[in-house]
Protein backbone atom coordinates (compact mmCIF):
# COMPACT_ATOMS: atom_id res chain seq x y z
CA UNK A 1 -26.31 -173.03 123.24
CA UNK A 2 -29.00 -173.42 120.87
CA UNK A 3 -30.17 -177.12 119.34
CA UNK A 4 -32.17 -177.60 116.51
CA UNK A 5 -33.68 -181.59 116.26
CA UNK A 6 -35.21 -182.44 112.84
CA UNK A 7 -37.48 -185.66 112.80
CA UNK A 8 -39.67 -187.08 110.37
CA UNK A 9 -37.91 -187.83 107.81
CA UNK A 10 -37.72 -191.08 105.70
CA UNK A 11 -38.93 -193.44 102.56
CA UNK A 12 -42.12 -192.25 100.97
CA UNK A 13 -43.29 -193.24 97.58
CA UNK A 14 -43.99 -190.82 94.85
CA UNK A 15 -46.77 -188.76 95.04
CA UNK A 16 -46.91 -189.47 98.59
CA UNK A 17 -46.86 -186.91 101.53
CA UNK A 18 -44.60 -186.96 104.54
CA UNK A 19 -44.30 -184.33 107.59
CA UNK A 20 -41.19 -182.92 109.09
CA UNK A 21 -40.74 -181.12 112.60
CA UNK A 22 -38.07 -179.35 113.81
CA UNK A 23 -37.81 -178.85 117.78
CA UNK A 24 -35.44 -175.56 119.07
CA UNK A 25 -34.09 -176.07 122.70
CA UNK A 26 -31.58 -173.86 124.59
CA UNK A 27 -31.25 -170.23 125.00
CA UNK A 28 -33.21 -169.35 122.39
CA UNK A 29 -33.26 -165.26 122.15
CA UNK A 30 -35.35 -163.84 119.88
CA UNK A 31 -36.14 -165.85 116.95
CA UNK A 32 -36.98 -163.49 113.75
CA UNK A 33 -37.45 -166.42 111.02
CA UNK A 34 -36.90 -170.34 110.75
CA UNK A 35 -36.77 -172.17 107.50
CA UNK A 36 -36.56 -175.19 105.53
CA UNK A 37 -33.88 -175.86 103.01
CA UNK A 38 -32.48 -179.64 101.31
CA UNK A 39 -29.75 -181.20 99.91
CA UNK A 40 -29.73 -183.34 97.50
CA UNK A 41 -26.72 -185.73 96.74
CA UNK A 42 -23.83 -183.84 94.52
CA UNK A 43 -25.82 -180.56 94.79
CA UNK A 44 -25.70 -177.52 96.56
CA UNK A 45 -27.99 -177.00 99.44
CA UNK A 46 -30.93 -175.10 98.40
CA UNK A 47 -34.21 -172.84 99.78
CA UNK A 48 -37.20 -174.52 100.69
CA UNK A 49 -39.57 -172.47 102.61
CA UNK A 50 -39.25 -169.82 105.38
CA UNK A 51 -41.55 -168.48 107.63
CA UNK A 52 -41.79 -165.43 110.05
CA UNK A 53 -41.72 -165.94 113.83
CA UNK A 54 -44.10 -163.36 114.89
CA UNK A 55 -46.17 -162.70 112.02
CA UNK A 56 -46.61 -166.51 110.54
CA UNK A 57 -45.81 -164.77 106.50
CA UNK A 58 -44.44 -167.54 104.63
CA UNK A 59 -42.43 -167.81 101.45
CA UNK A 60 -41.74 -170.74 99.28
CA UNK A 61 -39.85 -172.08 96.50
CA UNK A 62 -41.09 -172.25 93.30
CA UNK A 63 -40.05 -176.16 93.19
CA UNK A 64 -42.80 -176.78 96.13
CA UNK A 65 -44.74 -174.14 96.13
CA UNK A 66 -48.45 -175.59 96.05
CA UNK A 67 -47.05 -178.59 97.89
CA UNK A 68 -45.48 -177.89 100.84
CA UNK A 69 -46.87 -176.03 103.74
CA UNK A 70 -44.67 -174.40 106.35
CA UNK A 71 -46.00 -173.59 110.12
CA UNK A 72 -44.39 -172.81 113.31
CA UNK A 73 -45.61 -173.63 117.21
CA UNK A 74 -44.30 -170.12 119.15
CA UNK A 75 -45.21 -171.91 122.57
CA UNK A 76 -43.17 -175.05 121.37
CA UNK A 77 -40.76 -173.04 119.78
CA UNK A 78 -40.98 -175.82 116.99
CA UNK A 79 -41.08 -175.54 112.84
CA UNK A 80 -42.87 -178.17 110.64
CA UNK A 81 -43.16 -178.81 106.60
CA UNK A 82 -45.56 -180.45 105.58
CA UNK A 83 -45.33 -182.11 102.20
CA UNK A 84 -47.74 -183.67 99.61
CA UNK A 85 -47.36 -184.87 96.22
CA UNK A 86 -43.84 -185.71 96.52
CA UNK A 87 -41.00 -186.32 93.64
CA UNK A 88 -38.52 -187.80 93.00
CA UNK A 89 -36.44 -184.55 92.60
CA UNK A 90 -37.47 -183.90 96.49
CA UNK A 91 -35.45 -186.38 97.53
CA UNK A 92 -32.84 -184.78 100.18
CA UNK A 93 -31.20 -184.06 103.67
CA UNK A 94 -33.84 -181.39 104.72
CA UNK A 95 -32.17 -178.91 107.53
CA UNK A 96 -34.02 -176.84 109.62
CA UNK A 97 -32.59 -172.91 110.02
CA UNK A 98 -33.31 -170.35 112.84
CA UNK A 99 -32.62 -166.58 112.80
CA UNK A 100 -32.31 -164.75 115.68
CA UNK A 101 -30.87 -161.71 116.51
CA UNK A 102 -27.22 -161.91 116.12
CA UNK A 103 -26.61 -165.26 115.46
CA UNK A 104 -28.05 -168.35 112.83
CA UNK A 105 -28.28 -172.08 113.62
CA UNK A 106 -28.41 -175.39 111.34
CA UNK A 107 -30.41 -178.36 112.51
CA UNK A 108 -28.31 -181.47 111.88
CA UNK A 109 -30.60 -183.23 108.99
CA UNK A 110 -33.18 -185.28 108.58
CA UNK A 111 -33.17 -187.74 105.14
CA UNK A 112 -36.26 -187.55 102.93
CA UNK A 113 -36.15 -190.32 100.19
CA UNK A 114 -38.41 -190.34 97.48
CA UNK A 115 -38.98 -193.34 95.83
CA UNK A 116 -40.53 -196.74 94.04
């Protein structure tokens, strides 16, 4: 059994910046890539960012790209986003996403709200 814990999450003005962490517990077997990905209220979840567990290559979004910043502890076995100059449009559940070998796993959500 695998758990994924997102935290961080919550009311941040526009512009502003705001950190999320996601924590992996359990029998964790080989993880190949975690990820980011949000959604927003009457949409369709969408990518965010994704990053390789061994090799630390990242890839982005174009809707945050230059904004957000993706990282991953291996000894922690934890995934963070890190993100500036916030919207708006960011506004979102964010869920956190491991791959491993055989089998994929959804955090349960943490709520980003973007506004005035």
């Amino acid at each position: 059994q695998v758990q994924l814990v997102e935290s961080g999450g919550g009311l941040v003005q526009p512009g502003g910046s705001l950190n999320l962490s996601c924590a992996a517990s359990g029998s964790i077997s080989r993880i190949n890539t975690m990820s980011w990905s949000r959604q927003a209220p009457g949409k369709d979840r969408e990518f965010v960012a994704a990053i390789t567990w061994s090799g630390g290559n990242t890839v982005y979004a174009a809707s945050v790209k230059g904004r957000f910043g993706i990282s991953r502890d291996n000894a922690k076995n934890t995934l963070f986003l890190y993100m500036s100059s916030l919207k708006p449009d960011d506004t979102a559940v964010y869920y956190c996403r491991m791959g491993t070998v055989g089998a994929t796993y959804w955090g349960q959500g943490t709520q980003v709200t973007v506004s005035s």
